[in-house]
PDB file of N, CA and C in Angstrom:
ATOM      1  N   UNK A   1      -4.964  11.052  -5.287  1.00  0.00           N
ATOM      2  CA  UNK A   1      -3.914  10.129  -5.672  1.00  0.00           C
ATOM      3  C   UNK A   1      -3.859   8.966  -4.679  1.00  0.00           C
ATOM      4  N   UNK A   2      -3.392   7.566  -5.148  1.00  0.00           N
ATOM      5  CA  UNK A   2      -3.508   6.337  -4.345  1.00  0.00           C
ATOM      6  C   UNK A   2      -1.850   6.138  -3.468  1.00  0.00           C
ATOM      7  N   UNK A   3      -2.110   5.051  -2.803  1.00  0.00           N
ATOM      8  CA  UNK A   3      -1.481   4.837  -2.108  1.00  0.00           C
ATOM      9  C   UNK A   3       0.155   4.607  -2.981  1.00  0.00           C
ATOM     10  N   UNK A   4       1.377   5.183  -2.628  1.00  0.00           N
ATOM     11  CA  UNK A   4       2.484   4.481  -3.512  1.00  0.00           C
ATOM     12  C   UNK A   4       3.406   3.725  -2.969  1.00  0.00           C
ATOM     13  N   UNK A   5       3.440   2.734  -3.417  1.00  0.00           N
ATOM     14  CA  UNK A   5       5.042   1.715  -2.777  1.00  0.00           C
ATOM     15  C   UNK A   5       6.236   1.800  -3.454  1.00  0.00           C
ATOM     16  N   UNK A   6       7.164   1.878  -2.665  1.00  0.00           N
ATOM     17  CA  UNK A   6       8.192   2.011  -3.182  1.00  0.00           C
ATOM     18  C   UNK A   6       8.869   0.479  -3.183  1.00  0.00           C
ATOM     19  N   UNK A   7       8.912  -0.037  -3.982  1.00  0.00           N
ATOM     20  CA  UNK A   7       9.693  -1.212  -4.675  1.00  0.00           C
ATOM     21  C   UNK A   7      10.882  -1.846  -4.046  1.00  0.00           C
ATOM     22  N   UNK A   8      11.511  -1.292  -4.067  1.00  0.00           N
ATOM     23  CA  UNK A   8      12.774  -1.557  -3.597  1.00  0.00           C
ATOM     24  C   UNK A   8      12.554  -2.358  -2.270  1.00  0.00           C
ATOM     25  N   UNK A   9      11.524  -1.105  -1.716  1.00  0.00           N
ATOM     26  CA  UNK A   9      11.874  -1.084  -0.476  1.00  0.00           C
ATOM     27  C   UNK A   9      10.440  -2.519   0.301  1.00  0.00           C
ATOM     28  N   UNK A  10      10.204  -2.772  -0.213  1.00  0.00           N
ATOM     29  CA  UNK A  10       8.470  -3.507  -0.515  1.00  0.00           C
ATOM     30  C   UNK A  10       9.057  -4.661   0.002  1.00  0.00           C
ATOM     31  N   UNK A  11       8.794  -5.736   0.742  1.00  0.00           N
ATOM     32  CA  UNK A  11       9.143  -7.504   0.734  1.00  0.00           C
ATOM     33  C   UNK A  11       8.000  -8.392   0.215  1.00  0.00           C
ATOM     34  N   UNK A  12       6.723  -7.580  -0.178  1.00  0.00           N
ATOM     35  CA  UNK A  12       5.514  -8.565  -0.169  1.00  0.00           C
ATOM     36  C   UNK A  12       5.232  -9.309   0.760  1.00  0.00           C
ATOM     37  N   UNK A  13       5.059  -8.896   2.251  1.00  0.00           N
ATOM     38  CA  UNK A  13       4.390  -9.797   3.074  1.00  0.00           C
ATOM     39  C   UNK A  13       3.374  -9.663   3.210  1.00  0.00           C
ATOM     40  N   UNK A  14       2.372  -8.773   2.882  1.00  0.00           N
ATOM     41  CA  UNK A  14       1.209  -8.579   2.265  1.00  0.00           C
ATOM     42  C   UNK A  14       0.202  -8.020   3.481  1.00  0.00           C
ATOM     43  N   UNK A  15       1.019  -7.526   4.621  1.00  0.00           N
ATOM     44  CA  UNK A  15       0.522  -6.973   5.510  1.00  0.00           C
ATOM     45  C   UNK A  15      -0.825  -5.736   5.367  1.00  0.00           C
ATOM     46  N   UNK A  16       0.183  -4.791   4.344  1.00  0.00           N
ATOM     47  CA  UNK A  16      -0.672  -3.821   4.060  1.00  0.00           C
ATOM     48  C   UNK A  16      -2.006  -4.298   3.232  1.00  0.00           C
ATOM     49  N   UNK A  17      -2.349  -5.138   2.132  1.00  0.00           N
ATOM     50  CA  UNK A  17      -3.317  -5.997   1.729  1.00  0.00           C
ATOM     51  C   UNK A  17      -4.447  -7.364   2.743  1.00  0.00           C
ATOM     52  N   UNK A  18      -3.519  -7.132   3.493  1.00  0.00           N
ATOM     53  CA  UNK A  18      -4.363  -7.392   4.991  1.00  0.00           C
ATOM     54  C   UNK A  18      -5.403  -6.681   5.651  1.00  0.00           C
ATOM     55  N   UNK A  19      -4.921  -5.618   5.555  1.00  0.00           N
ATOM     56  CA  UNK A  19      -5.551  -4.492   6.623  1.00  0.00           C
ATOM     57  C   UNK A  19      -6.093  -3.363   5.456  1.00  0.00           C
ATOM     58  N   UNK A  20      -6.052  -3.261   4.306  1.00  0.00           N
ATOM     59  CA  UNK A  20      -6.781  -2.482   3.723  1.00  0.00           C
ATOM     60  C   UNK A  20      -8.577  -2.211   3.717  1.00  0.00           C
ATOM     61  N   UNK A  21      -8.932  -1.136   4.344  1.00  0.00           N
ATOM     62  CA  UNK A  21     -10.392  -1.636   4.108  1.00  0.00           C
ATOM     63  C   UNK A  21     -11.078  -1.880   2.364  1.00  0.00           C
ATOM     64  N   UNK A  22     -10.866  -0.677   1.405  1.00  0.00           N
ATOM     65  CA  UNK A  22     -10.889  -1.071   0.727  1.00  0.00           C
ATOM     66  C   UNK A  22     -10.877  -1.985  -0.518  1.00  0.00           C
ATOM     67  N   UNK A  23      -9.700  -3.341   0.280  1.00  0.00           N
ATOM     68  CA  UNK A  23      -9.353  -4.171  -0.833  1.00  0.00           C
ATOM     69  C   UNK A  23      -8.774  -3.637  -1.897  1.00  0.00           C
ATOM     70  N   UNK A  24      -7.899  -3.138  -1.886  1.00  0.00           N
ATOM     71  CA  UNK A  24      -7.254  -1.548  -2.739  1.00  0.00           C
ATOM     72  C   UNK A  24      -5.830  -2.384  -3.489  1.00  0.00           C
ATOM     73  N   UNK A  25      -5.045  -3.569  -2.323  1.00  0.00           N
ATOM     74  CA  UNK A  25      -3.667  -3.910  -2.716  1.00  0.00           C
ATOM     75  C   UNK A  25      -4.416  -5.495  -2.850  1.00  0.00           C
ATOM     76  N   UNK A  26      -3.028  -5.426  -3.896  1.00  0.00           N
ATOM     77  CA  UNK A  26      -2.997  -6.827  -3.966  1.00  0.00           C
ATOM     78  C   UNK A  26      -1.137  -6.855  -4.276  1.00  0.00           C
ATOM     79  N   UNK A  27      -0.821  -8.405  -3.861  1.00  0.00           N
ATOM     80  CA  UNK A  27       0.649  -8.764  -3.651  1.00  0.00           C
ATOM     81  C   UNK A  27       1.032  -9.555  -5.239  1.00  0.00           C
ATOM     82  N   UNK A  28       1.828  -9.160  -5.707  1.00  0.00           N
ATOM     83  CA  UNK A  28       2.480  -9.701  -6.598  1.00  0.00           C
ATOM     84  C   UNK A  28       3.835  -9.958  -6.253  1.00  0.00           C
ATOM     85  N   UNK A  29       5.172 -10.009  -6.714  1.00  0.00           N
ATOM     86  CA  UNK A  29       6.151  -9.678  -6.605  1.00  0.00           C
ATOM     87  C   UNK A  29       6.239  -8.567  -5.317  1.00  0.00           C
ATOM     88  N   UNK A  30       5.238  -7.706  -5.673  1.00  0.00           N
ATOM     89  CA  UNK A  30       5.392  -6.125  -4.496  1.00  0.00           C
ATOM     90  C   UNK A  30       4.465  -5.946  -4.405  1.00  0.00           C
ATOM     91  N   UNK A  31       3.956  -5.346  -3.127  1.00  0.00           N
ATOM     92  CA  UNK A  31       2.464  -4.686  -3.575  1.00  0.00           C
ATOM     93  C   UNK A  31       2.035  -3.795  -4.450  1.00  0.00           C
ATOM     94  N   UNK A  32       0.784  -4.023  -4.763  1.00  0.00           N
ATOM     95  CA  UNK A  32       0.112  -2.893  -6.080  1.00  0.00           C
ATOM     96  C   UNK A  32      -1.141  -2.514  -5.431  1.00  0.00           C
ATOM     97  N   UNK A  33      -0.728  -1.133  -5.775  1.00  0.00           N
ATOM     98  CA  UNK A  33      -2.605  -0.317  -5.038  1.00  0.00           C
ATOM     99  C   UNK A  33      -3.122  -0.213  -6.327  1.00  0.00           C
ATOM    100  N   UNK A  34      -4.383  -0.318  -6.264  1.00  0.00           N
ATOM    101  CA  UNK A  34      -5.278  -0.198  -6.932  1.00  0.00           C
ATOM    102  C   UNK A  34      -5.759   1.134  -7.208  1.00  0.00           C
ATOM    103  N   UNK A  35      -5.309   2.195  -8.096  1.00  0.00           N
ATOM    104  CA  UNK A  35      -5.857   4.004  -7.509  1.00  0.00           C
ATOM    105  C   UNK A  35      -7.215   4.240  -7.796  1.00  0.00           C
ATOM    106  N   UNK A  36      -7.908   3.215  -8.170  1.00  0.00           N
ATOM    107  CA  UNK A  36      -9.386   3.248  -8.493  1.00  0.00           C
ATOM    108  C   UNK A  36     -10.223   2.984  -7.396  1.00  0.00           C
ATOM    109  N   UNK A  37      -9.383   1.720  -6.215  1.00  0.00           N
ATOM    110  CA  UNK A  37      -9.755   1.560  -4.909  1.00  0.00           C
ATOM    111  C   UNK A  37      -9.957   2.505  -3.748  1.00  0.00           C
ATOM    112  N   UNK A  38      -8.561   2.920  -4.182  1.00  0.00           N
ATOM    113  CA  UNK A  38      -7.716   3.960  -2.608  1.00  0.00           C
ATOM    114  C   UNK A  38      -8.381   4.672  -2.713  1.00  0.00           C
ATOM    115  N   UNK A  39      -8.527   5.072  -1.513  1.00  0.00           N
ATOM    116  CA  UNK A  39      -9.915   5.954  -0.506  1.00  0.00           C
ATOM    117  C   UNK A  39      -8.567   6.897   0.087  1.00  0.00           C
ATOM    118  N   UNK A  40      -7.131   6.953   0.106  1.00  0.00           N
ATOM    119  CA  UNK A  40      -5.865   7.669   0.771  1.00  0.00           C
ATOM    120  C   UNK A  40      -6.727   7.424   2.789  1.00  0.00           C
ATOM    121  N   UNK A  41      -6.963   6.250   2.924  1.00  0.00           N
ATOM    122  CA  UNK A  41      -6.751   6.639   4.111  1.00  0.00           C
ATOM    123  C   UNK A  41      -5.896   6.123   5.109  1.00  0.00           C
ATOM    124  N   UNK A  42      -4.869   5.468   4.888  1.00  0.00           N
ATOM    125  CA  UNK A  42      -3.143   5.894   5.368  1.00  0.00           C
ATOM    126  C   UNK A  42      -2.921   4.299   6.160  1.00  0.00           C
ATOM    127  N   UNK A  43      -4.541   3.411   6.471  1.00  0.00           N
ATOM    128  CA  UNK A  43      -4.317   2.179   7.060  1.00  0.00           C
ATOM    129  C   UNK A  43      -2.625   1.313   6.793  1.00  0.00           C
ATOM    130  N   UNK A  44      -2.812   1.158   5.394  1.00  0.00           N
ATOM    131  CA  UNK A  44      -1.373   0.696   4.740  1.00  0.00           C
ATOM    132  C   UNK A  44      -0.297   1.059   4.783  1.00  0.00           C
ATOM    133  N   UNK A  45      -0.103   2.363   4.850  1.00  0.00           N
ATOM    134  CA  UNK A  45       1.178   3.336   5.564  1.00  0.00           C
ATOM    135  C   UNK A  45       1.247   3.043   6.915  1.00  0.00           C
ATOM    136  N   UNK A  46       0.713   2.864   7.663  1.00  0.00           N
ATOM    137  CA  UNK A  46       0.316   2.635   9.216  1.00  0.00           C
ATOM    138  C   UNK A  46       1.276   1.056   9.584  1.00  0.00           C
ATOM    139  N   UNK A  47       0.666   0.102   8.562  1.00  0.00           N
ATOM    140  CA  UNK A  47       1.022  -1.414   8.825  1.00  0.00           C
ATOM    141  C   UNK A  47       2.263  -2.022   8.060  1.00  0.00           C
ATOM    142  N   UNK A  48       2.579  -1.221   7.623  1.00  0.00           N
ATOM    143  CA  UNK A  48       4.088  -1.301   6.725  1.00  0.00           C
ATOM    144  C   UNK A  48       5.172  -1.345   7.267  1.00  0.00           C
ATOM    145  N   UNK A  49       5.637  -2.415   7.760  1.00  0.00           N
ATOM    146  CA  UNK A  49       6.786  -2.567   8.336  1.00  0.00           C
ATOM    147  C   UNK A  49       7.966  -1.312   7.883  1.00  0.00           C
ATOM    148  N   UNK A  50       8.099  -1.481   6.602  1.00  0.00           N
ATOM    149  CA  UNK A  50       9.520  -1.804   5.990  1.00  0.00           C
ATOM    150  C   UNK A  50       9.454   0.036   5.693  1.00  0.00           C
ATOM    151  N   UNK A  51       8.353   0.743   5.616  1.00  0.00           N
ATOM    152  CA  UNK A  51       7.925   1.926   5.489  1.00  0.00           C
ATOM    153  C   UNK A  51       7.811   1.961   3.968  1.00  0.00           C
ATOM    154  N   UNK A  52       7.515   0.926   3.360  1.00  0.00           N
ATOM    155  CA  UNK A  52       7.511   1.302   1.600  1.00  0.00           C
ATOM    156  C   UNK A  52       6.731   1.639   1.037  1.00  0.00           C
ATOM    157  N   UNK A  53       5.152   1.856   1.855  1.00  0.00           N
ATOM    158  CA  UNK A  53       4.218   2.881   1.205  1.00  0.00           C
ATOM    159  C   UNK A  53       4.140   4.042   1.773  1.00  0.00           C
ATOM    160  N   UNK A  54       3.467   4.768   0.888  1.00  0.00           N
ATOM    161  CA  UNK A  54       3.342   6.438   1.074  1.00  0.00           C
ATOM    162  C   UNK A  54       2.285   7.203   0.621  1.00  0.00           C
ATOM    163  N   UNK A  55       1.765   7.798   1.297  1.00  0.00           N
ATOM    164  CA  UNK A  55       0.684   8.540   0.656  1.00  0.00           C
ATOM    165  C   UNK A  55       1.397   9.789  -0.170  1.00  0.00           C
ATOM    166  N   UNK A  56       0.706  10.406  -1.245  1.00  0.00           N
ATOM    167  CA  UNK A  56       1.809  10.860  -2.041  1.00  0.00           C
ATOM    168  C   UNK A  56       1.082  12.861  -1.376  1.00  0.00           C
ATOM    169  N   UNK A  57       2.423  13.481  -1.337  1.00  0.00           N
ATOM    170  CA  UNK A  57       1.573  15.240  -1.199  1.00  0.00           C
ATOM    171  C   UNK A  57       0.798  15.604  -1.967  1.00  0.00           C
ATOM    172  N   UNK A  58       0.256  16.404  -1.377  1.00  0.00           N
ATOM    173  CA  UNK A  58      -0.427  17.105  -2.750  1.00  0.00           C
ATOM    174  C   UNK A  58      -0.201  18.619  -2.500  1.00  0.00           C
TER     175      UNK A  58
END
């Protein structure tokens, strides 16, 4: 499963689409992972200010 943002909580500064190796996010309104991209390896959770992504349990 890919990376998830939580909306709300998201500002789009596009930090995490910065630092993705994959090229996985892209910024709209909020960020959007790509789950075809995400590799889950947590870079974007890491650089997220605001804490609005998450890798999801499994």
């Amino acid at each position: 499963m890919a990376a998830v943002v939580n909306q709300d909580e998201c500002t789009a500064c596009g930090n995490c689409a910065d630092v993705c190796p994959e090229g996985a996010i892209t910024i709209d309104d909020v960020a959007k992972v790509d789950a075809d991209k995400c590799t889950e390896c947590g870079t974007c959770v890491d650089e997220c200010s605001t804490g609005a992504i998450s890798l999801p349990d499994e």
